[in-house]
C-alpha atoms as a PDB file:
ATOM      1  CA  UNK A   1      68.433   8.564   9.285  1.00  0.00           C
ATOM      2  CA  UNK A   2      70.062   5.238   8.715  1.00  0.00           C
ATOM      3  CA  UNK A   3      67.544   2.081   9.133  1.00  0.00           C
ATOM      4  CA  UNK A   4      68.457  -1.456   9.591  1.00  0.00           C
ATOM      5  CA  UNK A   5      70.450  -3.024   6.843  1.00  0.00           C
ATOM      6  CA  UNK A   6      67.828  -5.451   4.494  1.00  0.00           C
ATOM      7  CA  UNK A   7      68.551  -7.626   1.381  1.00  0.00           C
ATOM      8  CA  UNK A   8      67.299  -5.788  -1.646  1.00  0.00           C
ATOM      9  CA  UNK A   9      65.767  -8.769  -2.936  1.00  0.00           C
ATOM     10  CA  UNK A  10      63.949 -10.869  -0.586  1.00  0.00           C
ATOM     11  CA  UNK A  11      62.984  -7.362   1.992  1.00  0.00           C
ATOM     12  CA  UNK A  12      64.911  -9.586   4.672  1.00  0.00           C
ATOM     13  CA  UNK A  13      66.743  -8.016   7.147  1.00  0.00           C
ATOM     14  CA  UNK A  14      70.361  -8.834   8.275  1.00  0.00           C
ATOM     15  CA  UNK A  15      71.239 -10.410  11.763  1.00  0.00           C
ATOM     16  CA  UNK A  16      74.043 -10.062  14.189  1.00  0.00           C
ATOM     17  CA  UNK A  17      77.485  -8.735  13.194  1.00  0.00           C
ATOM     18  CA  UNK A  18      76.213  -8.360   9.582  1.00  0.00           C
ATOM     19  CA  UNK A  19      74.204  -5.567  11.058  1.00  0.00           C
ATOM     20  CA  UNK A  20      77.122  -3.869  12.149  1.00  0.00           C
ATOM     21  CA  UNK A  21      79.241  -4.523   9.391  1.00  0.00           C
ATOM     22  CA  UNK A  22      76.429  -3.388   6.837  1.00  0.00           C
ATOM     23  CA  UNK A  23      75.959  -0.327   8.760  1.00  0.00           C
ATOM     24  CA  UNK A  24      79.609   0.981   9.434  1.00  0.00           C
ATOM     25  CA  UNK A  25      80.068   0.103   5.126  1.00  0.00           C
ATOM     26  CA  UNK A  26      76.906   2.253   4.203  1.00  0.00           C
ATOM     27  CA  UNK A  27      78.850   5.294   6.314  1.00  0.00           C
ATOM     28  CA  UNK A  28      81.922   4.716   4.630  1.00  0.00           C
ATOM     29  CA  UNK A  29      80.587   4.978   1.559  1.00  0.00           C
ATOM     30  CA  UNK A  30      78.339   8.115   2.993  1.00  0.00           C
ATOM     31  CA  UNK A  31      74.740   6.289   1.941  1.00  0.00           C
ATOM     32  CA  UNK A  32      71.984   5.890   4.058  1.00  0.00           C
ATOM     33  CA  UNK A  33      70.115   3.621   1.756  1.00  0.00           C
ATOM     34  CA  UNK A  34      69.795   0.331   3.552  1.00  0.00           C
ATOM     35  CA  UNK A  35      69.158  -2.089   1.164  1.00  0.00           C
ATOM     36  CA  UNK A  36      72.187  -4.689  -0.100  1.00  0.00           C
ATOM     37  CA  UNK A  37      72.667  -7.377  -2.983  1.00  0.00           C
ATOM     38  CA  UNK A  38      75.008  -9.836  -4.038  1.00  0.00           C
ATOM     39  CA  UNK A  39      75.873  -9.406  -7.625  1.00  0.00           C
ATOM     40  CA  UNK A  40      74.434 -12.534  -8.773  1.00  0.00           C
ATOM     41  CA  UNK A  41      70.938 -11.101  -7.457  1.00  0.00           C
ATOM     42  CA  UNK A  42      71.565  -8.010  -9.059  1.00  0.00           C
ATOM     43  CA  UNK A  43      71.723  -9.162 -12.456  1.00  0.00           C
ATOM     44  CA  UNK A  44      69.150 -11.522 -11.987  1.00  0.00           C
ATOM     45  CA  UNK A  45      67.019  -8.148 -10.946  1.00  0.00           C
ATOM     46  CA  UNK A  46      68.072  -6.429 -14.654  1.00  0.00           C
ATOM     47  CA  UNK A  47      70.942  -4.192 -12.627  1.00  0.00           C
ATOM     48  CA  UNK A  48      74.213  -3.484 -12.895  1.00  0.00           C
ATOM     49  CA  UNK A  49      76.757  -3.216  -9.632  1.00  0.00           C
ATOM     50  CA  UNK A  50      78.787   0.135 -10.672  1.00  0.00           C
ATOM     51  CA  UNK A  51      82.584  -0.508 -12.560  1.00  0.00           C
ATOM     52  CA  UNK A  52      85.061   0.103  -9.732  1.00  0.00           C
ATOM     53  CA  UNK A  53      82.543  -0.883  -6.705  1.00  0.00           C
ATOM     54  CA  UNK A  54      84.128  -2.717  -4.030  1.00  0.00           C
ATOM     55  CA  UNK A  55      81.664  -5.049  -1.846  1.00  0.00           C
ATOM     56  CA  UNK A  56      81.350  -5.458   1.973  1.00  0.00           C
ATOM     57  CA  UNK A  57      81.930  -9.301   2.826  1.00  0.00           C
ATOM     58  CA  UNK A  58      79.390 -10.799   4.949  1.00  0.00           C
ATOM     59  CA  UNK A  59      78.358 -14.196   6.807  1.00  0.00           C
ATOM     60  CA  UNK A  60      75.770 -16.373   6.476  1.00  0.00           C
ATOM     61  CA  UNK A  61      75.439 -18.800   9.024  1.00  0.00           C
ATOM     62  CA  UNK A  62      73.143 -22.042   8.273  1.00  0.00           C
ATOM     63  CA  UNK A  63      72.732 -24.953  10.959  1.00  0.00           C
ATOM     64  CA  UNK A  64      71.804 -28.771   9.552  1.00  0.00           C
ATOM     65  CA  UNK A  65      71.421 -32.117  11.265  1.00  0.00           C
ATOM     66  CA  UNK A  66      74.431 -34.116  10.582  1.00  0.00           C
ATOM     67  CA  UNK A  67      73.562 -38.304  10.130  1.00  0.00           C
ATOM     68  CA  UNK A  68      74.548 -38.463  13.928  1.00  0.00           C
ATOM     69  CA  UNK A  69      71.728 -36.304  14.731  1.00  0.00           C
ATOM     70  CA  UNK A  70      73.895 -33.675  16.082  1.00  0.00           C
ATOM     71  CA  UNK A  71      73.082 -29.852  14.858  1.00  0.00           C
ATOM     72  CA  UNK A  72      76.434 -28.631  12.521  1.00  0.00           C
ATOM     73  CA  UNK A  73      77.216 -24.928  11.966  1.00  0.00           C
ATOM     74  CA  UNK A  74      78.092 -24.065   8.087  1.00  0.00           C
ATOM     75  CA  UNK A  75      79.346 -20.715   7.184  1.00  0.00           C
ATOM     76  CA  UNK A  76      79.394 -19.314   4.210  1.00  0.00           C
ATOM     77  CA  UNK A  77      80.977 -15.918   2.927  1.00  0.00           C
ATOM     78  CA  UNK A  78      79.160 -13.389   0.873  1.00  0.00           C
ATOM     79  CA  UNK A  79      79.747 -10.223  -0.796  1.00  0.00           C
ATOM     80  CA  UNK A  80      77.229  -7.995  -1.281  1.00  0.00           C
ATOM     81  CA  UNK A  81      77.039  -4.313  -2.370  1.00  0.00           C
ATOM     82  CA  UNK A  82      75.165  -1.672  -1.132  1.00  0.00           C
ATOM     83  CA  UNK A  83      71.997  -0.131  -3.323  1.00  0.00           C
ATOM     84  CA  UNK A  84      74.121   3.208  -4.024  1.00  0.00           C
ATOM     85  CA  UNK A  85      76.637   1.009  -6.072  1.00  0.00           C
ATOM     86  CA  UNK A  86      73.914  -0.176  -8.140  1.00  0.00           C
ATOM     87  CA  UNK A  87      72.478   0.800 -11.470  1.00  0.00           C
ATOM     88  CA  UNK A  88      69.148   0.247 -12.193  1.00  0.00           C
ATOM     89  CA  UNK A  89      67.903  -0.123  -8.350  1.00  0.00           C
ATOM     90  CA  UNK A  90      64.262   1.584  -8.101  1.00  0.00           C
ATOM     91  CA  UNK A  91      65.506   4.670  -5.786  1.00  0.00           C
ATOM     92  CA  UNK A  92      64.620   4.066  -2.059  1.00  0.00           C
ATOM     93  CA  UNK A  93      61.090   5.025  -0.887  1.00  0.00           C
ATOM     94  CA  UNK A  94      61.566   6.891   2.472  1.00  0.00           C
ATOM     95  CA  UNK A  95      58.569   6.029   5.017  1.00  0.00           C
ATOM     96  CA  UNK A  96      56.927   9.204   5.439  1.00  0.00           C
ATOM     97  CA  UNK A  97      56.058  10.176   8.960  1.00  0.00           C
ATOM     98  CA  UNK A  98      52.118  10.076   9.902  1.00  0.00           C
END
């Protein structure tokens, strides 16, 4: 079963393409495990993104009030890595049907 992709840090879930991108990467890589990190969060978490790992770039879209008062998009790239490239991850709790 493959779930919705979700930052393995903050529990929050991905949006728009990201979820598609996220989710075709975890099938490449043959993981169901949903949960991604950059590597900056991962070594703040005390793990270790595997030697050899290649990362899935993402986009993170922000929107701020320019001093016009007009809304401006800013994008800004990411890579992250999927919980099965990382060492030290707590394994992933499956929900266990009631």
């Amino acid at each position: 079963m493959i779930y919705a992709p979700i930052n393995a840090v903050t529990g929050k879930p991905y949006q728009g393409k990201n979820i598609e991108i996220l989710t075709a990467s975890a099938q490449k890589l043959g993981t169901s495990d949903p949960r991604w990190v950059t590597y900056i969060q991962a070594l703040k978490s005390g793990w270790y993104v595997r030697k050899g790992s290649k990362g899935t770039a993402i986009t993170y879209v922000t929107e701020t009030q320019n001093e016009d008062g007009k809304m401006q998009k800013k994008r800004m790239l990411f890579t992250v890595f999927n919980a099965a490239q990382v060492e030290g991850i707590e394994p992933l709790e499956q929900k266990k049907s009631q």
